[in-house]
Protein backbone atom coordinates (compact mmCIF):
# COMPACT_ATOMS: atom_id res chain seq x y z
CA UNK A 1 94.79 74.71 123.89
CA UNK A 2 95.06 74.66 120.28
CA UNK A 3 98.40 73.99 117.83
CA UNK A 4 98.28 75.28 114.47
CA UNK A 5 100.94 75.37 111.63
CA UNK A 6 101.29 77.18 108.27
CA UNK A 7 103.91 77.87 105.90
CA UNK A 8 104.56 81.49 104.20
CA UNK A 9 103.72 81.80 100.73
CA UNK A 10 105.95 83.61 98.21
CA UNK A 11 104.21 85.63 95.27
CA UNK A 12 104.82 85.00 91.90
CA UNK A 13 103.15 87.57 90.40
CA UNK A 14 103.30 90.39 92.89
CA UNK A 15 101.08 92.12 95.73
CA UNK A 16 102.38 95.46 96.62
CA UNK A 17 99.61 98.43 97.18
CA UNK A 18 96.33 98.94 98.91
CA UNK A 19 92.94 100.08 97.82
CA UNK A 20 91.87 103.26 98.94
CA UNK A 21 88.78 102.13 100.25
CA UNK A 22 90.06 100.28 103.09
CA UNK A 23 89.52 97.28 104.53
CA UNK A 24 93.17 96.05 103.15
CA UNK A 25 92.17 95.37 99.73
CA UNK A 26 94.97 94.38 98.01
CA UNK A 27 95.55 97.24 94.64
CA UNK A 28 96.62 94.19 92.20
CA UNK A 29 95.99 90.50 91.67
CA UNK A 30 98.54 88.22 92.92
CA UNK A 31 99.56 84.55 92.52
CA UNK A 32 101.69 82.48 95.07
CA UNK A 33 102.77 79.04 96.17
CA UNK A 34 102.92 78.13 99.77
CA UNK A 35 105.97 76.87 100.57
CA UNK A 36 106.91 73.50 102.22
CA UNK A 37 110.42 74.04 103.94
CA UNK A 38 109.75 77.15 106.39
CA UNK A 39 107.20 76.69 109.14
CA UNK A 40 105.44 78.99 111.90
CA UNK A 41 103.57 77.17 114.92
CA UNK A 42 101.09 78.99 116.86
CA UNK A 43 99.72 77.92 119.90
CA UNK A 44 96.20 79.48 121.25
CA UNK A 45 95.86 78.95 124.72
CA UNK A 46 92.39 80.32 126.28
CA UNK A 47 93.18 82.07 130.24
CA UNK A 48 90.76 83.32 132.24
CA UNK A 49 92.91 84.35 134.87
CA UNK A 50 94.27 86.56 132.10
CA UNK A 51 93.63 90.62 132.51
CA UNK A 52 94.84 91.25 128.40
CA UNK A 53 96.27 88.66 125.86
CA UNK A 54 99.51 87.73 126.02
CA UNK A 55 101.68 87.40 123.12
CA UNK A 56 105.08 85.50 122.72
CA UNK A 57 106.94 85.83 119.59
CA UNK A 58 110.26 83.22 119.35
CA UNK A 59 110.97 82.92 122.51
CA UNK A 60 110.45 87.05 123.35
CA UNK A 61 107.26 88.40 124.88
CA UNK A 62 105.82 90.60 122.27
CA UNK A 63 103.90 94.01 123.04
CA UNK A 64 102.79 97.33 121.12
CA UNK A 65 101.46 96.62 117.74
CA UNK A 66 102.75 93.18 117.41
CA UNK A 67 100.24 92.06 120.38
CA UNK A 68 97.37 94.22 118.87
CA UNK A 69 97.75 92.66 115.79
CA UNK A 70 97.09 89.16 117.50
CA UNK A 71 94.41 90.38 118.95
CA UNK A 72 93.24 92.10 116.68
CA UNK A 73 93.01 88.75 114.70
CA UNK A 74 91.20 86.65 117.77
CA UNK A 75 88.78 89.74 118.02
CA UNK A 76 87.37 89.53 114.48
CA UNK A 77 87.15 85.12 114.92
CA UNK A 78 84.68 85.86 118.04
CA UNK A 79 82.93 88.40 116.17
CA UNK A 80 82.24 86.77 112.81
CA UNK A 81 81.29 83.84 114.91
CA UNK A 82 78.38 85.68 116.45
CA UNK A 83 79.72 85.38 119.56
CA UNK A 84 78.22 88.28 122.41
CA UNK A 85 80.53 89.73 125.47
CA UNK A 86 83.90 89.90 125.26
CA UNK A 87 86.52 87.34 124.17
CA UNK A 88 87.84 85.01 126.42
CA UNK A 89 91.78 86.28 126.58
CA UNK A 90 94.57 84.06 125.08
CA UNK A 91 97.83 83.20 126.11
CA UNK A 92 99.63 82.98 122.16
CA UNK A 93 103.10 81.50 121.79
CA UNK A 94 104.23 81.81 118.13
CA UNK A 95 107.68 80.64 116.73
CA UNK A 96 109.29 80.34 112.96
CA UNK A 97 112.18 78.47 111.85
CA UNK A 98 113.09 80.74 109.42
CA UNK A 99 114.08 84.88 110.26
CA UNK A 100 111.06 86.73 110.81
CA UNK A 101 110.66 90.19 109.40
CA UNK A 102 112.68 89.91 107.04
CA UNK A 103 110.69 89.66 103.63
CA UNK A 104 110.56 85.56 104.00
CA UNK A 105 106.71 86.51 104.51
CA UNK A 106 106.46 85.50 108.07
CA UNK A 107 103.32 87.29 108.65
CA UNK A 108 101.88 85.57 105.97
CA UNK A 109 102.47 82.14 107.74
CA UNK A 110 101.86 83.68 111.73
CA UNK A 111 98.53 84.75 110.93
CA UNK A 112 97.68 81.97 109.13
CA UNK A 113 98.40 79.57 111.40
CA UNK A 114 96.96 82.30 114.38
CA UNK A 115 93.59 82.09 112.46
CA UNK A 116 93.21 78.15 112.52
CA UNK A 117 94.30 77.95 116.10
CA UNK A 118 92.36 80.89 116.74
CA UNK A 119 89.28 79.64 114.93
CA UNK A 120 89.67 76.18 117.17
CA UNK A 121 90.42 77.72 120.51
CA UNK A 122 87.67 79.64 120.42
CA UNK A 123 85.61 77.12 118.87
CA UNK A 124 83.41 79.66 116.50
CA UNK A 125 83.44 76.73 113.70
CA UNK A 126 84.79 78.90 110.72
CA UNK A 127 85.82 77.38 107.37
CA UNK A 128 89.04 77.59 105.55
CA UNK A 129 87.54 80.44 102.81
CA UNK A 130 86.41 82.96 105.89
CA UNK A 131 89.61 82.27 108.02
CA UNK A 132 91.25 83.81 104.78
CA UNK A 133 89.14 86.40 104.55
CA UNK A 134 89.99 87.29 108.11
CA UNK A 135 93.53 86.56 107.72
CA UNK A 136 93.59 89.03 104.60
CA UNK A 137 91.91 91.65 106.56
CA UNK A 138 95.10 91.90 109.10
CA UNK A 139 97.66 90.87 107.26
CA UNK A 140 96.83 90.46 102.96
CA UNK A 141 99.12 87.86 102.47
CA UNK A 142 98.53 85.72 104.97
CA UNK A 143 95.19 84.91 102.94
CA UNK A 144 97.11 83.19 100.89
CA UNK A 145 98.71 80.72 103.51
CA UNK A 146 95.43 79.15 104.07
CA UNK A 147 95.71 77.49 101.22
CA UNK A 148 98.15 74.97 99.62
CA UNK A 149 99.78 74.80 96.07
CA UNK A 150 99.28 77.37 93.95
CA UNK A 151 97.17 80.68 95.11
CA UNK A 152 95.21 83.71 93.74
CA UNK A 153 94.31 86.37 96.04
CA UNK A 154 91.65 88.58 93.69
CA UNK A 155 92.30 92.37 93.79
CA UNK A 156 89.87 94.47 95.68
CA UNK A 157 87.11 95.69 94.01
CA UNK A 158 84.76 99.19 95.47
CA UNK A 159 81.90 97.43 97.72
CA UNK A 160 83.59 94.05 98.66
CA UNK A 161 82.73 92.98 101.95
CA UNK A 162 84.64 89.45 101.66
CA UNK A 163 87.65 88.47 99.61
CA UNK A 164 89.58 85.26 100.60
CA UNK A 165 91.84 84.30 99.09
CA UNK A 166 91.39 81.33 96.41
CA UNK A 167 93.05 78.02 95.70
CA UNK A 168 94.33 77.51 91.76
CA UNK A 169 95.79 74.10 92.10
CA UNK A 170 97.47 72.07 95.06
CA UNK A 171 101.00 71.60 95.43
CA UNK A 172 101.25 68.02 93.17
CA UNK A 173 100.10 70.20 90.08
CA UNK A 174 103.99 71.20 89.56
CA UNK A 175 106.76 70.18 91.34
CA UNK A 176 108.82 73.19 91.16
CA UNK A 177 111.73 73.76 93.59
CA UNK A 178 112.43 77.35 95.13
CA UNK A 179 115.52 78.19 96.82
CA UNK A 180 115.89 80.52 99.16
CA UNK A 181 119.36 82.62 99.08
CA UNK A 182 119.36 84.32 102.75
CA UNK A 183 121.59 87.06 102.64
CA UNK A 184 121.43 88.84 106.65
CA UNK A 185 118.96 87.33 109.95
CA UNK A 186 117.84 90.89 110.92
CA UNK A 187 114.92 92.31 110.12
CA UNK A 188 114.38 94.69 107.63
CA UNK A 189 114.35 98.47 108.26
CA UNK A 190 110.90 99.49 106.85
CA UNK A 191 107.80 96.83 107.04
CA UNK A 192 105.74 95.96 103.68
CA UNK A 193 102.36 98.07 105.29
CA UNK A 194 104.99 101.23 105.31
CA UNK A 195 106.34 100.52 102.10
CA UNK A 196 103.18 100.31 100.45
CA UNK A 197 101.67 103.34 101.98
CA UNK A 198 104.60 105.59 100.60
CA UNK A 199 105.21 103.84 97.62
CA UNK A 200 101.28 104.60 96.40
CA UNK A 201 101.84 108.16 98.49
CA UNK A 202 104.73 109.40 96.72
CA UNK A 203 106.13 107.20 93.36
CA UNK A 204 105.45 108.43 89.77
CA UNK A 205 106.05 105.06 88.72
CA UNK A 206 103.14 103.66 91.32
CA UNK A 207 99.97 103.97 89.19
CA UNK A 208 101.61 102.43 86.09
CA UNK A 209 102.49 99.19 88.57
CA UNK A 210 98.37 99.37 89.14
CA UNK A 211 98.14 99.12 85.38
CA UNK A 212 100.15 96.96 84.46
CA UNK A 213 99.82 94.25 87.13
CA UNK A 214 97.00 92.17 86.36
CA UNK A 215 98.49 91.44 82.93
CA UNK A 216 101.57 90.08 84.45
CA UNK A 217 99.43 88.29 86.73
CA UNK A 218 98.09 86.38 83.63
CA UNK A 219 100.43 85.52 82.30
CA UNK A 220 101.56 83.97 85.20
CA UNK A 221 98.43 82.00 85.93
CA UNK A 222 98.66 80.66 82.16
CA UNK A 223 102.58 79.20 82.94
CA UNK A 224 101.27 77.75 86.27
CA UNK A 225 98.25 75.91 84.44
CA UNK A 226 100.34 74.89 81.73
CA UNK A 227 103.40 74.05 83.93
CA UNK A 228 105.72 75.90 81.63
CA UNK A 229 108.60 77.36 83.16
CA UNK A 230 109.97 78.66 80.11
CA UNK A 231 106.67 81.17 80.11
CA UNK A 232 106.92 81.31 84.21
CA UNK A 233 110.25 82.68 84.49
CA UNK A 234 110.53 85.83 82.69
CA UNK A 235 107.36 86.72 83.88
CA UNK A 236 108.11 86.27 87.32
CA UNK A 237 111.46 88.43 87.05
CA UNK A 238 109.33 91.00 85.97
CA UNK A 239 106.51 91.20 88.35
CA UNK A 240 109.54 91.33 91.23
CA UNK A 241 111.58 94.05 89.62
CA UNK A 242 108.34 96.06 88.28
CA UNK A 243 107.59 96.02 92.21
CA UNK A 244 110.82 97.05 93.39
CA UNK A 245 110.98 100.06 90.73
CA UNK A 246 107.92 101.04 91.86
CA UNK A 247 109.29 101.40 95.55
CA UNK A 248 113.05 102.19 94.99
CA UNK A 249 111.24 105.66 92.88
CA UNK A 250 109.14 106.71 95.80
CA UNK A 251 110.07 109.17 98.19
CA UNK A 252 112.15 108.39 99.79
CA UNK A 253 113.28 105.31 98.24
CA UNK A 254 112.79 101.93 99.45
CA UNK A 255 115.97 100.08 98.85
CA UNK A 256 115.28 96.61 99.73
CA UNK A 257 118.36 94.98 98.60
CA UNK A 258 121.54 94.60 99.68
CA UNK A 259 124.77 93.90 97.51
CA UNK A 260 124.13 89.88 98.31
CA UNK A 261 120.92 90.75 96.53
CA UNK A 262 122.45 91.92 93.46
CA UNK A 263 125.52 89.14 93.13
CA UNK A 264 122.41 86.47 93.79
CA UNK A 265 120.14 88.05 90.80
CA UNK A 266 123.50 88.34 88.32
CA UNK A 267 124.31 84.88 89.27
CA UNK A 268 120.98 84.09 89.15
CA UNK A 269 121.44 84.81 84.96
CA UNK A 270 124.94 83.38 84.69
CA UNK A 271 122.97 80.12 85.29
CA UNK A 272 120.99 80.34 82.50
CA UNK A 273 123.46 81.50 80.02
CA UNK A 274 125.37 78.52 81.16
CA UNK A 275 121.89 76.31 80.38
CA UNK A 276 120.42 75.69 83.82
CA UNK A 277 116.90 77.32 83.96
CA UNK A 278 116.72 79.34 87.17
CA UNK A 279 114.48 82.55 87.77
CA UNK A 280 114.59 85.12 90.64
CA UNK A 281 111.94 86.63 92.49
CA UNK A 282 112.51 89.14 95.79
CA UNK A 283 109.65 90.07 97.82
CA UNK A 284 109.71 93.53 100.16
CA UNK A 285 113.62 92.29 101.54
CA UNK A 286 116.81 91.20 100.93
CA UNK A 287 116.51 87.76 100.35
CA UNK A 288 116.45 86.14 96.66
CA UNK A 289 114.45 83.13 95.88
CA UNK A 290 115.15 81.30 93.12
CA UNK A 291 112.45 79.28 90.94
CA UNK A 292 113.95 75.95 89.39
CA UNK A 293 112.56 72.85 88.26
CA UNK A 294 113.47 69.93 91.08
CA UNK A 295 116.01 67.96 88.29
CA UNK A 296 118.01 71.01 88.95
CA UNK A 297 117.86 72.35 91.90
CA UNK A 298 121.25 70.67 93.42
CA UNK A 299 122.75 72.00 91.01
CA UNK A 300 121.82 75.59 91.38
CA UNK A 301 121.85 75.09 95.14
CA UNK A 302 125.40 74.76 94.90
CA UNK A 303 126.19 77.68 92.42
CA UNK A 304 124.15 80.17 94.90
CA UNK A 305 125.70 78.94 97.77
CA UNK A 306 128.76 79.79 96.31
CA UNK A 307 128.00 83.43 95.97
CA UNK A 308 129.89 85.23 98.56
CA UNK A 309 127.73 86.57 101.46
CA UNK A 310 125.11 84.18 101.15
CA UNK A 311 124.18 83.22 104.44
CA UNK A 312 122.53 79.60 104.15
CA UNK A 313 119.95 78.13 101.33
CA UNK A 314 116.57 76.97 102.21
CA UNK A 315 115.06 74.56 99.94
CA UNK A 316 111.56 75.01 99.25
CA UNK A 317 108.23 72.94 97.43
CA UNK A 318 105.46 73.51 97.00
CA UNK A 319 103.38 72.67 100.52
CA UNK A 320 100.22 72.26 102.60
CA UNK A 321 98.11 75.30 103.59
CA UNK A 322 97.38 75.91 107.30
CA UNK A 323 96.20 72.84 109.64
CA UNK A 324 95.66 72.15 113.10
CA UNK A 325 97.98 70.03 114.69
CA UNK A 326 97.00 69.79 118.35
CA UNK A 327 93.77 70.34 120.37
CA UNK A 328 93.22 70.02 123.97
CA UNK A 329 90.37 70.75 126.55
């Protein structure tokens, strides 16, 4: 039995978009920084008594693609292992303590932590750079959760037959605070795989995202290095929004937010105009996080939590990437 945990990242300068070549290439560069604060622990748990692989997701047996994802995952370990037969099946228990499909990047952090325990359960011996490049393959961001700090995940490029995920600097580089405004605990009607797919399908506003990513993502590398949040900020804001145009003008539109959302992201700005330096950021759901130095995130914490429908706050630093916390047999 192995235990593995790994927090979700959130992107600073956004992901959204595959390459048409397959493989789940991301379309655009991206930056994130795992976060320290929300969790997933996956247990891998090899059964030879077992006819398929077994999946339990918080507390719920899990089937349909859910369970073929796992699998899917545990497949690819044993093959890039060189392993011959067939895979010894697993028994998988996963749980988060944060809400799960709801654009808190949960996948990022399940199949993250599924790929260490994975990777020990089955003992194929992998290292933290192929694990990514595995993890990517299933779900994209979940390269990124391998990692700690700070983390580029390259855009795909015609011919690539690896692409991990790559670490920019670890989480003591800048001790930035991110605060996580949860606005509903259900899950979120249309997953980021669909979003993508009709967003690059059917928005007029999709290849100028393409375009215009990687200069965003830049600039956003530059703040990080230079730890200027001044430069960070704006940049950030527009990455998220860029992303959401891009999906709220396909067809149909993918409207993310709710009106939480909005009162979070105008409050979001009364804070600055007032002098407290706080930026928003939204992946693919409802949820706003908020980018802050640590000096003021109390501060902010309590102005968001006094927005009306704001369910709870989640504080948030920058973290660890994936690790194994428990082997047995």
């Amino acid at each position: 039995m192995s235990r593995a945990a790994a927090h979700p990242n959130i992107a600073l300068a956004k992901y959204w978009g595959k390459r048409d070549y397959g493989h789940n290439l991301p379309a655009v560069p991206s930056l994130s920084v795992t976060l320290a604060g929300m969790a997933t622990t996956t247990t891998v748990d090899l059964d030879e008594s077992l006819e398929a692989d077994v999946f339990e997701l918080d507390g719920a047996l899990a089937e349909g693609r859910p369970r073929e994802r796992v699998s899917d995952m545990l497949d690819r370990i044993h093959r890039r292992a060189g392993r011959q037969g067939p895979r010894p099946r697993a028994r998988v228990v996963s749980a988060n303590d944060f809400p799960t499909a709801a654009g808190l990047a949960s996948s990022a952090s399940a199949f993250a932590a599924l790929a260490v325990a994975g990777n020990a359960a089955l003992d194929a011996g992998l290292d933290a750079s192929v694990l990514s490049h595995l993890a990517r393959e299933v779900s994209a961001s979940s390269g990124r959760s391998l990692f700690g700090g700070y983390v580029v995940l390259p855009a795909g490029q015609p011919g690539d037959e690896m692409l991990a995920a790559e670490p920019l600097v670890g989480p003591e580089h800048w001790d930035l605070r991110l605060l996580v405004a949860v606005t509903t605990e259900g899950e979120k009607a249309v997953g980021s795989t669909s979003g993508m797919i009709r967003t690059a399908e059917t928005s007029p506003l999709y290849r100028g995202w393409v375009d215009g990513a990687p200069a965003l993502f830049e600039q956003i590398k530059e703040a990080v290095l230079a730890r200027d949040l001044s430069a960070l900020g704006p940049a950030v804001e527009q990455s998220a929004l860029a992303m959401h145009a891009t999906a709220i003008a396909a067809a149909p539109g993918l409207l993310y937010w709710n009106g939480v959302t909005l009162e979070v992201m105008h409050a979001v700005r009364r804070l600055r105009e007032d002098g407290l330096e706080a930026y928003f950021t939204i992946d693919a759901g409802p949820h706003v996080k908020v980018v802050c130095r640590a000096a003021d995130a109390s501060a902010i914490a309590e102005a968001l939590g006094g927005v009306l429908g704001v369910r709870r706050l989640i504080h948030a630093e920058p973290g660890e990437g994936a690790r194994l916390v428990e082997a047995t047999g």
